[in-house]
Protein backbone atom coordinates (compact mmCIF):
# COMPACT_ATOMS: atom_id res chain seq x y z
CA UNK A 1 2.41 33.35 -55.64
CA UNK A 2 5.09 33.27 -53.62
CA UNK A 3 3.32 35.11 -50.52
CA UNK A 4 0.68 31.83 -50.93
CA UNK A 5 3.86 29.83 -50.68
CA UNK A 6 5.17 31.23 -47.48
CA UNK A 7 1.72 31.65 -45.83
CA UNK A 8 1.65 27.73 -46.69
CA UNK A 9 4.87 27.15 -44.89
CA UNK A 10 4.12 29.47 -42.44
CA UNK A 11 0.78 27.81 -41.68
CA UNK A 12 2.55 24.07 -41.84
CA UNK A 13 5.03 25.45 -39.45
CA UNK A 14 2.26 26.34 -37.09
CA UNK A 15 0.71 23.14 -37.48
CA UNK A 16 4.36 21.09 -36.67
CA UNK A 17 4.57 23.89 -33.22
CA UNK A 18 0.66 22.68 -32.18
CA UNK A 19 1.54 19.42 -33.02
CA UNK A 20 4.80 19.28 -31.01
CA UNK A 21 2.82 20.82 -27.89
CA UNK A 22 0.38 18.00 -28.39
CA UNK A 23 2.63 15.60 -28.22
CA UNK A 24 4.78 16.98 -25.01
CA UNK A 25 1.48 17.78 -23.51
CA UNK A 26 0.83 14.17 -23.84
CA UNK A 27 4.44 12.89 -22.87
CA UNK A 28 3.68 14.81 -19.67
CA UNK A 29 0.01 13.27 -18.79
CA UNK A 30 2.01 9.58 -19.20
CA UNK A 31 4.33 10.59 -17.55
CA UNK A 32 2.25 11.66 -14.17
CA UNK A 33 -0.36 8.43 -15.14
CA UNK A 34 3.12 6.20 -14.95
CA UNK A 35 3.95 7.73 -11.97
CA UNK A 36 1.13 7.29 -9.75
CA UNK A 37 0.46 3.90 -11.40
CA UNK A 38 4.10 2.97 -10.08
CA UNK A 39 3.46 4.75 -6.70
CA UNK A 40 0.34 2.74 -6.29
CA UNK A 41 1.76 -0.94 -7.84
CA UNK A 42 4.92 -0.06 -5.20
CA UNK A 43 1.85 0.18 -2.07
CA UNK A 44 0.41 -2.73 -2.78
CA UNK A 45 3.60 -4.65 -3.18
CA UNK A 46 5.04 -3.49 0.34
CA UNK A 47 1.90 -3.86 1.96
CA UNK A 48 1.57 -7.78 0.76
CA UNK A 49 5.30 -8.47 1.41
CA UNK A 50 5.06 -7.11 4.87
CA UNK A 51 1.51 -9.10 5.34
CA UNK A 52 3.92 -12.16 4.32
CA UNK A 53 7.07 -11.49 6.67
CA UNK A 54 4.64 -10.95 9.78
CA UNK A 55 3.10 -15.02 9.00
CA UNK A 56 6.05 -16.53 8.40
CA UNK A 57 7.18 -14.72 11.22
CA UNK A 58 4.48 -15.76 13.20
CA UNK A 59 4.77 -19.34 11.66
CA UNK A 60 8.91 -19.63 12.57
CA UNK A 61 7.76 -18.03 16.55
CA UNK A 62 5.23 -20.80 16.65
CA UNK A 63 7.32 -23.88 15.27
CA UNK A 64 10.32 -22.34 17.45
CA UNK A 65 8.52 -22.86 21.06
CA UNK A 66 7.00 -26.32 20.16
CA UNK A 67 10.50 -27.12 19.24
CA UNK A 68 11.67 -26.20 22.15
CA UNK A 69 9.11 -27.34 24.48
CA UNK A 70 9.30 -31.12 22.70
CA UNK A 71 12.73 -30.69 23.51
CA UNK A 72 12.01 -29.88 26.64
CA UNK A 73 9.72 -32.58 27.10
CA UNK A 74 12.17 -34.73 26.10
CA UNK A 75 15.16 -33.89 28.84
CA UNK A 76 12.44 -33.75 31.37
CA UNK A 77 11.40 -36.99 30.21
CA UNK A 78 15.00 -38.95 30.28
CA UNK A 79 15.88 -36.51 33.35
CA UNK A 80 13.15 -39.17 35.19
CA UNK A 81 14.15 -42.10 33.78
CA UNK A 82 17.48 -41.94 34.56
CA UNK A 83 17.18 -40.54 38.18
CA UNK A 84 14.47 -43.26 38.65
CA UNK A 85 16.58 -46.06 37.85
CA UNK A 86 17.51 -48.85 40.00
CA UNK A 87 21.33 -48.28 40.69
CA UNK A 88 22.92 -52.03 41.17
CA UNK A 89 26.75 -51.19 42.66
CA UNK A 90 27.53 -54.61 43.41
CA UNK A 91 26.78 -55.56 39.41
CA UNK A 92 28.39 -52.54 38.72
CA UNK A 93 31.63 -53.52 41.10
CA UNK A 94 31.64 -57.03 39.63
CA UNK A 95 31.56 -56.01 35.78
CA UNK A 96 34.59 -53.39 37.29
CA UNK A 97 36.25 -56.06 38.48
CA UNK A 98 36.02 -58.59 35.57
CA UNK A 99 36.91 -55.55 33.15
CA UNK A 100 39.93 -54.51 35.11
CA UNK A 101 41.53 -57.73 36.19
């Protein structure tokens, strides 16, 4: 009886062992599946965010020159008003002297 009883135990031990392979066997596979899920998810996420960066890049490099060339517009613009304007020295004198005096 008591060879039946460590044969049992011996057998139950064997089972735990298989059972314990299993499961690192297992732990391994996620592991790997984790891995190249998270390799994969990492791709895709640097491949959209530098998709992103390049439009608003391109967006900013767009708005930038029409800024500037409303802004150059602009001095051009009161550049020719100002050297087109009808210079009066005598009014000018005469609000000089009126000031001044």
């Amino acid at each position: 009886m008591a060879e039946q009883e460590v044969n049992t135990i011996n057998h139950l031990l064997e089972v735990e062992q298989n059972a314990q392979a299993m499961i690192q066997s297992a732990q391994i596979d996620a592991d790997k599946k984790i891995s190249v899920a998270k390799a994969q998810a990492d791709s895709e996420f640097k491949a959209q965010f530098e998709k992103i960066v390049a439009e608003n890049e391109k967006s900013f490099e767009e708005k930038s020159a029409a800024a500037t060339a409303a802004g150059e517009a602009q001095i051009k613009e009161y550049k020719e008003k100002i050297s087109s304007a009808n210079l009066d020295f005598s009014a000018f004198n005469q609000l000089l002297d009126k000031i001044l005096a």
